[in-house]
C-alpha atoms as a PDB file:
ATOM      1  CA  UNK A   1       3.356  -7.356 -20.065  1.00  0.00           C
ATOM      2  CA  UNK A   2       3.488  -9.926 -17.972  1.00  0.00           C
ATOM      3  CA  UNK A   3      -0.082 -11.159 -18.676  1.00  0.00           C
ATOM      4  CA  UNK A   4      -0.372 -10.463 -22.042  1.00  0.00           C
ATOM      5  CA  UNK A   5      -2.604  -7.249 -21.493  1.00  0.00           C
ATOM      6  CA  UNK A   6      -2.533  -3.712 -19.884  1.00  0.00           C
ATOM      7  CA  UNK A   7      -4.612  -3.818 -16.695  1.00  0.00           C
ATOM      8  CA  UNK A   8      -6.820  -1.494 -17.868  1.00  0.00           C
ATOM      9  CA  UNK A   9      -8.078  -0.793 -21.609  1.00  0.00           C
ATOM     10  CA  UNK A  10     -10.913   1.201 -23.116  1.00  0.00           C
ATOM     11  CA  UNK A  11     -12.254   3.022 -26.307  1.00  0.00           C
ATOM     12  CA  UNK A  12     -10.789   6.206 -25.108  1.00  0.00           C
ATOM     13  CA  UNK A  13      -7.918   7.748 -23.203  1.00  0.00           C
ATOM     14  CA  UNK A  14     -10.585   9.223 -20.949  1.00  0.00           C
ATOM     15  CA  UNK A  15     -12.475   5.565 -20.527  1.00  0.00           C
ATOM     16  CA  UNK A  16      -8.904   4.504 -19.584  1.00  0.00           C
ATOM     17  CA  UNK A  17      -8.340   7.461 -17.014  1.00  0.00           C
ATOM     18  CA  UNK A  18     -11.714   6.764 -15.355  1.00  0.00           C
ATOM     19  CA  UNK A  19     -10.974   2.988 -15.229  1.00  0.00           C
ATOM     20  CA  UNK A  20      -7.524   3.801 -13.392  1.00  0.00           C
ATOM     21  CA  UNK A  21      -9.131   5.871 -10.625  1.00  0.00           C
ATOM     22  CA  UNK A  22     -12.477   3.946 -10.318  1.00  0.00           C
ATOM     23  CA  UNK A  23     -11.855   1.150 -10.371  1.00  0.00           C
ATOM     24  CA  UNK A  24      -9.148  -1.896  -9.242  1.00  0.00           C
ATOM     25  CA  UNK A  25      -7.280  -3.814 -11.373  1.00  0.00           C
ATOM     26  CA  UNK A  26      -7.891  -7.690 -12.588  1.00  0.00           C
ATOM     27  CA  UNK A  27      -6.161 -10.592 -10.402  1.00  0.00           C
ATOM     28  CA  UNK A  28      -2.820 -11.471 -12.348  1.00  0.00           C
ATOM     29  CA  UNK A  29      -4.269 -14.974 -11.545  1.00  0.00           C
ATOM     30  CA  UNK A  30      -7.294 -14.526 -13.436  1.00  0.00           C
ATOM     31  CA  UNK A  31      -5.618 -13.619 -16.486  1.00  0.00           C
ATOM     32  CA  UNK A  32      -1.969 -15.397 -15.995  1.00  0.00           C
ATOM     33  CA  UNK A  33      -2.709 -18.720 -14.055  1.00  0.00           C
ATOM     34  CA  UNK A  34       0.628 -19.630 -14.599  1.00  0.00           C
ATOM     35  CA  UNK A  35       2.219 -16.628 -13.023  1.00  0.00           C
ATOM     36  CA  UNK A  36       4.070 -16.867  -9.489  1.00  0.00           C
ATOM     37  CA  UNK A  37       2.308 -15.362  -6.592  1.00  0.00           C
ATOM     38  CA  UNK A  38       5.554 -13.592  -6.131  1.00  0.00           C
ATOM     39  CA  UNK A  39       4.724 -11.833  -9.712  1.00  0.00           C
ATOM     40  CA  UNK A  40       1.266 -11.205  -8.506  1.00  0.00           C
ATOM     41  CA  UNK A  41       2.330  -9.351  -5.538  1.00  0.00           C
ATOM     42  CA  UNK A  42       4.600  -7.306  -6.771  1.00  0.00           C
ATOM     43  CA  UNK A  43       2.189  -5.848  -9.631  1.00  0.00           C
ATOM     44  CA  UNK A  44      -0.385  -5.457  -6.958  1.00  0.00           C
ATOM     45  CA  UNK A  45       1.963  -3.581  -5.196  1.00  0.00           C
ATOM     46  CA  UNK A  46       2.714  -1.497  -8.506  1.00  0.00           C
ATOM     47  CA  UNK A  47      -0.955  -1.181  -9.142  1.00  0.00           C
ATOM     48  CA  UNK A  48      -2.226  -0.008  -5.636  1.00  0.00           C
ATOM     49  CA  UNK A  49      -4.588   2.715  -5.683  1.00  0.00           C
ATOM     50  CA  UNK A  50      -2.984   4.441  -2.226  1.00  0.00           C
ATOM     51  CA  UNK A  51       0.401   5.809  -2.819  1.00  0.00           C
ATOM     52  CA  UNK A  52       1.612   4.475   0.198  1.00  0.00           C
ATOM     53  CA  UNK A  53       1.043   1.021  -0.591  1.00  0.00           C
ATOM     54  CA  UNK A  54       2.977   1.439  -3.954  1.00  0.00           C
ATOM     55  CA  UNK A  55       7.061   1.697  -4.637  1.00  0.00           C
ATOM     56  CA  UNK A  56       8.453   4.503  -3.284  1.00  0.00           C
ATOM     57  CA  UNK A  57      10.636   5.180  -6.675  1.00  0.00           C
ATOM     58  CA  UNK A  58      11.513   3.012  -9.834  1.00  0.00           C
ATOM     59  CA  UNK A  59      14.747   1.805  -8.038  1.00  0.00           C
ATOM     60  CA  UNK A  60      12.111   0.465  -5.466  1.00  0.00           C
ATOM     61  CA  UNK A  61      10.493  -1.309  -7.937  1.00  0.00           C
ATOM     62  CA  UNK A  62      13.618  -2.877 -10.024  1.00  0.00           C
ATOM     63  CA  UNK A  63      15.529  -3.828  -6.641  1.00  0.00           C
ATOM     64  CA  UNK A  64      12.402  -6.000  -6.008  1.00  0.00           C
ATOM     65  CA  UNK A  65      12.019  -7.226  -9.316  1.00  0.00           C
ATOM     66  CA  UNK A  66      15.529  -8.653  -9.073  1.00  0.00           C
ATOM     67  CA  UNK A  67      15.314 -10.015  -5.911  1.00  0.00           C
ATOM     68  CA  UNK A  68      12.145 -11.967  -7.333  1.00  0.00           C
ATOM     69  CA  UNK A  69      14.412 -12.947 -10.792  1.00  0.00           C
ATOM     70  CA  UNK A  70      17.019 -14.348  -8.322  1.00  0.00           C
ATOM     71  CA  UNK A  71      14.145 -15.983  -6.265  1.00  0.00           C
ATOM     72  CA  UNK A  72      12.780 -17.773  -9.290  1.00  0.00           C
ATOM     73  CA  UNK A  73      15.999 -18.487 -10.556  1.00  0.00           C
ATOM     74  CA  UNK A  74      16.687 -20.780  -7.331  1.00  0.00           C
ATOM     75  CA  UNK A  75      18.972 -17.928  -5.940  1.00  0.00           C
ATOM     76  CA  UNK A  76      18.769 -17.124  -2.410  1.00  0.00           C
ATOM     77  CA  UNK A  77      16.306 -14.895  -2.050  1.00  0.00           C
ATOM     78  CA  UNK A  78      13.507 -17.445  -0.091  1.00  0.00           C
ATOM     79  CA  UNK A  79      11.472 -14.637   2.225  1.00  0.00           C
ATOM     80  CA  UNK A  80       8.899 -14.295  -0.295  1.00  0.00           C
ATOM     81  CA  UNK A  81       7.416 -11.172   1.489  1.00  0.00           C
ATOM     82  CA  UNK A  82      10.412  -9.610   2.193  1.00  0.00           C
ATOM     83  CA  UNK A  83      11.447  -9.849  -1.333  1.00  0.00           C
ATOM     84  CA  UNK A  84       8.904  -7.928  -2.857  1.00  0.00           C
ATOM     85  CA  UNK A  85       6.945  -6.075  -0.288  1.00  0.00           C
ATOM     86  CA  UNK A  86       7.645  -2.086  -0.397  1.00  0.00           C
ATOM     87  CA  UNK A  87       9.195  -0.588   2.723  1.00  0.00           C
ATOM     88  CA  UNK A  88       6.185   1.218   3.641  1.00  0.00           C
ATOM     89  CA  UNK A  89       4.598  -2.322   4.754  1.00  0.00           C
ATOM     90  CA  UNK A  90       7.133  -2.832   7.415  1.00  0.00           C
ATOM     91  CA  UNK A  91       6.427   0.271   9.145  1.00  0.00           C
ATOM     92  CA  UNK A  92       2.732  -0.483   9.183  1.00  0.00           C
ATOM     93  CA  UNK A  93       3.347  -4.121  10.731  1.00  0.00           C
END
């Protein structure tokens, strides 16, 4: 977990379910300052209510997450949206 909690939590599984559907989930900034907007995009983009706006599949999601590793890692990966932005965003721009 990248910032040391699940985005949503409650007493129940059914407090949980209603929190998923209800409502959005907290700014990684808020609760990791020290995470990279990079990071904070990408679980957004994990975490969006509208299917559309999310990965398309989980080799979506790990093809990004590596492209971010290699981006942190000094690699050459340097188009931050590009790099972690789901396909579906460049149709809509």
């Amino acid at each position: 977990m990248i910032a040391g909690r699940r985005p949503f939590a409650g007493p129940t599984s059914s407090d949980v379910i209603a929190m998923i559907l209800e409502r959005e989930p907290p700014r990684l900034a808020t609760l990791a300052p020290e995470a990279t907007g990079e990071c904070e995009l990408v679980l957004e983009t994990a975490l969006a209510k509208n299917p559309d706006e999310r990965y398309q599949s989980a080799r979506d999601f790990v093809n990004v997450l590596k492209r971010v590793q290699r981006h942190l890692d000094g690699g050459t990966d340097t188009a931050r949206t590009s790099a972690v932005a789901p396909a579906s965003w460049a149709r809509r721009v």
